[in-house]
Protein backbone atom coordinates (compact mmCIF):
# COMPACT_ATOMS: atom_id res chain seq x y z
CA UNK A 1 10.83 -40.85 0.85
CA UNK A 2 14.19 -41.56 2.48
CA UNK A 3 16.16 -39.14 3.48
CA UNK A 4 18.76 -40.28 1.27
CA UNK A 5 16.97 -39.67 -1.51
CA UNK A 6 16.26 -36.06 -0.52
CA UNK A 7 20.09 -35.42 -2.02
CA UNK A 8 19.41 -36.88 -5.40
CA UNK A 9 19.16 -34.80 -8.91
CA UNK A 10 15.80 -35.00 -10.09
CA UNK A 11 17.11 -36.82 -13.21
CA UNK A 12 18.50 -39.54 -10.60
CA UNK A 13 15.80 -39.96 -8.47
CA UNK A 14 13.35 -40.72 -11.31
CA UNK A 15 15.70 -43.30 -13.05
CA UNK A 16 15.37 -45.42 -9.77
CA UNK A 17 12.06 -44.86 -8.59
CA UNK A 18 10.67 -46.48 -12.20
CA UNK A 19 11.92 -49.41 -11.52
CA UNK A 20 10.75 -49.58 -7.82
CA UNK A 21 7.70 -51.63 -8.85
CA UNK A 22 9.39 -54.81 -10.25
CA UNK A 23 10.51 -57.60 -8.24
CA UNK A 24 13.53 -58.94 -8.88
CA UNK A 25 14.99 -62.61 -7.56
CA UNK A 26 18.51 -63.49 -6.59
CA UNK A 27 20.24 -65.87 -8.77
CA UNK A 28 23.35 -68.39 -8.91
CA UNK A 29 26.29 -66.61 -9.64
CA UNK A 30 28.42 -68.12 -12.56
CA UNK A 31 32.10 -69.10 -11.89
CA UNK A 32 35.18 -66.27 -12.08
CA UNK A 33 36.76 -66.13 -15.12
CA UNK A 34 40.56 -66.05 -15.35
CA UNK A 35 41.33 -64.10 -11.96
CA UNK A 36 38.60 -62.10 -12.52
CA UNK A 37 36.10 -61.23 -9.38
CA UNK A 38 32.15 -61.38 -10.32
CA UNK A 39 29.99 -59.06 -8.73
CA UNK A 40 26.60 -58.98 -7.95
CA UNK A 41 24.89 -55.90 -6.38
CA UNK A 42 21.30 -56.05 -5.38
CA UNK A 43 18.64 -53.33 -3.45
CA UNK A 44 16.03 -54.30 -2.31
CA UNK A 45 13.78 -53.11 -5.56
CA UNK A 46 16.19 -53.70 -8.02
CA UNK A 47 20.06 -55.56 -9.46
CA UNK A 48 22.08 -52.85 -10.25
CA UNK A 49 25.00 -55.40 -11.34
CA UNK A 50 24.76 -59.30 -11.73
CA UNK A 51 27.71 -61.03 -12.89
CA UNK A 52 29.91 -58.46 -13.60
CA UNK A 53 33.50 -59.40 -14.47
CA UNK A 54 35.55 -56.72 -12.77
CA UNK A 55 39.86 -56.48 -11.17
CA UNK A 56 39.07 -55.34 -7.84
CA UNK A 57 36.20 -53.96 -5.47
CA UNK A 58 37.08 -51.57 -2.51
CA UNK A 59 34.47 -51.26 -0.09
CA UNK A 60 34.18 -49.59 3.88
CA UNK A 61 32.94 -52.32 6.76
CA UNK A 62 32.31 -51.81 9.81
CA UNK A 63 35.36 -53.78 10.91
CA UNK A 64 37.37 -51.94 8.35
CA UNK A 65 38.12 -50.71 4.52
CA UNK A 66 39.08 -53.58 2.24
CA UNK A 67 40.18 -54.62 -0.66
CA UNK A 68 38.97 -57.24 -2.72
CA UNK A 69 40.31 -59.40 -5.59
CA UNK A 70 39.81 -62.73 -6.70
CA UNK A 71 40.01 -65.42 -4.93
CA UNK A 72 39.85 -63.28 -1.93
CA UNK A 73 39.12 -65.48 1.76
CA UNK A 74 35.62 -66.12 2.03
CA UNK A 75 34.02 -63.41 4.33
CA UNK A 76 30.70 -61.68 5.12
CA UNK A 77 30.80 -57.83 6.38
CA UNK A 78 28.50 -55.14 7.76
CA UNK A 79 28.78 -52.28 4.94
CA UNK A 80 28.89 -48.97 6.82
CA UNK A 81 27.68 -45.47 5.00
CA UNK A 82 30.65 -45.41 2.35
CA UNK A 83 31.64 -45.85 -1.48
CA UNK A 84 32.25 -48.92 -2.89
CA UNK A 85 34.50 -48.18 -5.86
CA UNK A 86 34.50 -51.48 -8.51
CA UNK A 87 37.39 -51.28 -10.62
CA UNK A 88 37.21 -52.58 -14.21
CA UNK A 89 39.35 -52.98 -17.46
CA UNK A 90 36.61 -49.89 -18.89
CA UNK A 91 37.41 -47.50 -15.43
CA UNK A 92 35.82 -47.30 -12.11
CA UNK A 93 32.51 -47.05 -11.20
CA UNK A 94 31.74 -45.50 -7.65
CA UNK A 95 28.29 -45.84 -5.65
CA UNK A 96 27.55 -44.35 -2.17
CA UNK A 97 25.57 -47.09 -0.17
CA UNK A 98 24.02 -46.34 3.60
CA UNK A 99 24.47 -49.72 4.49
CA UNK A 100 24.13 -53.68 3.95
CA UNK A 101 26.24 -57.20 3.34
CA UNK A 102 28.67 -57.80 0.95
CA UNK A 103 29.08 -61.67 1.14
CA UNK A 104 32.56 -63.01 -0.55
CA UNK A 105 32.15 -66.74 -1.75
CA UNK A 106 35.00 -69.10 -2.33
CA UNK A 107 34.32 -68.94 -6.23
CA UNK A 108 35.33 -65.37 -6.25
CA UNK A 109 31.71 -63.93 -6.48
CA UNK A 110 31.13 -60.80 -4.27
CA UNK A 111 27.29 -60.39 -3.33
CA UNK A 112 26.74 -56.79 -2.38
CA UNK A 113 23.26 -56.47 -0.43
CA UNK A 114 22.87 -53.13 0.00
CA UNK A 115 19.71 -50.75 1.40
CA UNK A 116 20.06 -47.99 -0.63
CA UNK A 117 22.89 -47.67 -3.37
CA UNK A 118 23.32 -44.61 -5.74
CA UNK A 119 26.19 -43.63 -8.14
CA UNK A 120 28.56 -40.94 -6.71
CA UNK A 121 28.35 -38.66 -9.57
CA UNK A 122 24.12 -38.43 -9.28
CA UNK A 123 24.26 -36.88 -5.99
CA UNK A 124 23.59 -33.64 -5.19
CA UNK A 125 26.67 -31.97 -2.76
CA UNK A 126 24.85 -28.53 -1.80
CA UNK A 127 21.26 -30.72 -1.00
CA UNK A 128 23.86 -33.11 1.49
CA UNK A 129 25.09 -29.65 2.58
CA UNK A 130 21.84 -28.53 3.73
CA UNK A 131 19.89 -31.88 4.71
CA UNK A 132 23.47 -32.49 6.97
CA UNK A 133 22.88 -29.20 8.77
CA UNK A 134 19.03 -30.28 9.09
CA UNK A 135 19.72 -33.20 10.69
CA UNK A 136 22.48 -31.57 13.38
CA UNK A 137 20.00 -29.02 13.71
CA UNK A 138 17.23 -31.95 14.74
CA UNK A 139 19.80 -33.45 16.33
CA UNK A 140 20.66 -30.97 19.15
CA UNK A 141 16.81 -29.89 19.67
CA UNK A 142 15.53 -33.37 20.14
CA UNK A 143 13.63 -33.80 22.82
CA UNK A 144 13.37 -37.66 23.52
CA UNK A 145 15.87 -40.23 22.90
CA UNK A 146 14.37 -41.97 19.85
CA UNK A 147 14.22 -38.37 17.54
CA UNK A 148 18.07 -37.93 19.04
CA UNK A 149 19.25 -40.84 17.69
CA UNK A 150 17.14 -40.77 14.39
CA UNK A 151 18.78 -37.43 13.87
CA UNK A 152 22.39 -39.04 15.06
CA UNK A 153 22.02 -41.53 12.07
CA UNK A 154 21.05 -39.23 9.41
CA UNK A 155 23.83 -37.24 10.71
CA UNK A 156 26.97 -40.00 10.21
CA UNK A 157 24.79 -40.97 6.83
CA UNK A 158 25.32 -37.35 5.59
CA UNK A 159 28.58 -37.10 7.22
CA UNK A 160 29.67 -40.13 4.79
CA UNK A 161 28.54 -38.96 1.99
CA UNK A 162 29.81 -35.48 1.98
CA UNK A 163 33.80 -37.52 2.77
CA UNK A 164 32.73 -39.18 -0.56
CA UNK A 165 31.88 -36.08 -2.22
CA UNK A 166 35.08 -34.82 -1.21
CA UNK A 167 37.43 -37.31 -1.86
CA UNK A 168 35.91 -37.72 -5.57
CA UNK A 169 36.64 -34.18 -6.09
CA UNK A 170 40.35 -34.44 -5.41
């Protein structure tokens, strides 16, 4: 189990391990409809949005937070531990991701390849509270290089995710 999903509620965790069996295919994104951006989100064991119509996507790079809207410059960017917030007519919709692509095209389709992707509100704050002290803990008693820096990435993973946590509270 990763230990990203450590900090799940139970209900959470079993919605996405279900589908964890099927094998899912990219597919040809359909044009934008009247300045709208289309996003497509994929893991790799599952879509969690294909060709949704949506006003704007904000998402944290590594070379940077943006802002995306259609007809936005073609780009690719390394996702960093962060929240990608996709904005809607219906609201907002927020999901923590630990890292990936998100690949704009010059149709206005966003592809969002992401390793692990969860919605905000199904995470757990006190279990990020506890598995971040873990890892700081591990961290600071390694012993060789490779635990060190094992522990150093689940550290800035949990450190990002409890900055989400925060910020959603405000």
């Amino acid at each position: 189990m990763s230990f990203l999903a450590r900090t799940f509620k139970p209900a959470a965790f079993a919605r996405t391990t279900r589908l964890a069996a099927a094998r899912f295919y990219a597919s040809e994104a359909s044009g934008a409809a009247a300045g709208k951006l289309i996003v497509n989100m994929a893991l790799p064991h599952e879509v969690v949005l294909k060709n949704k119509e949506v006003n704007q996507v904000d998402l944290s790079a590594v070379s940077g937070d943006l802002g995306i809207l259609a007809d936005h410059v073609p780009t690719i960017e390394q996702l960093k531990p962060g929240v990608i917030d996709i904005m809607g007519d219906s609201g907002s919709e927020k999901y923590f991701v630990s890292g990936g692509f998100a690949i704009m095209n010059p149709n206005s389709v966003l592809n969002i390849n992401a390793i692990e992707a969860f919605k905000l509100e199904d995470i757990d704050a006190q279990a990020v509270a506890s598995n971040l002290a873990e890892s700081q803990r591990l961290a600071s008693n390694a012993k060789d290089e490779i635990t060190k820096e094992a522990a150093a990435i689940e550290v800035e993973l949990y450190e990002a995710l409890q900055s989400a946590l925060s910020t959603k509270s405000k």
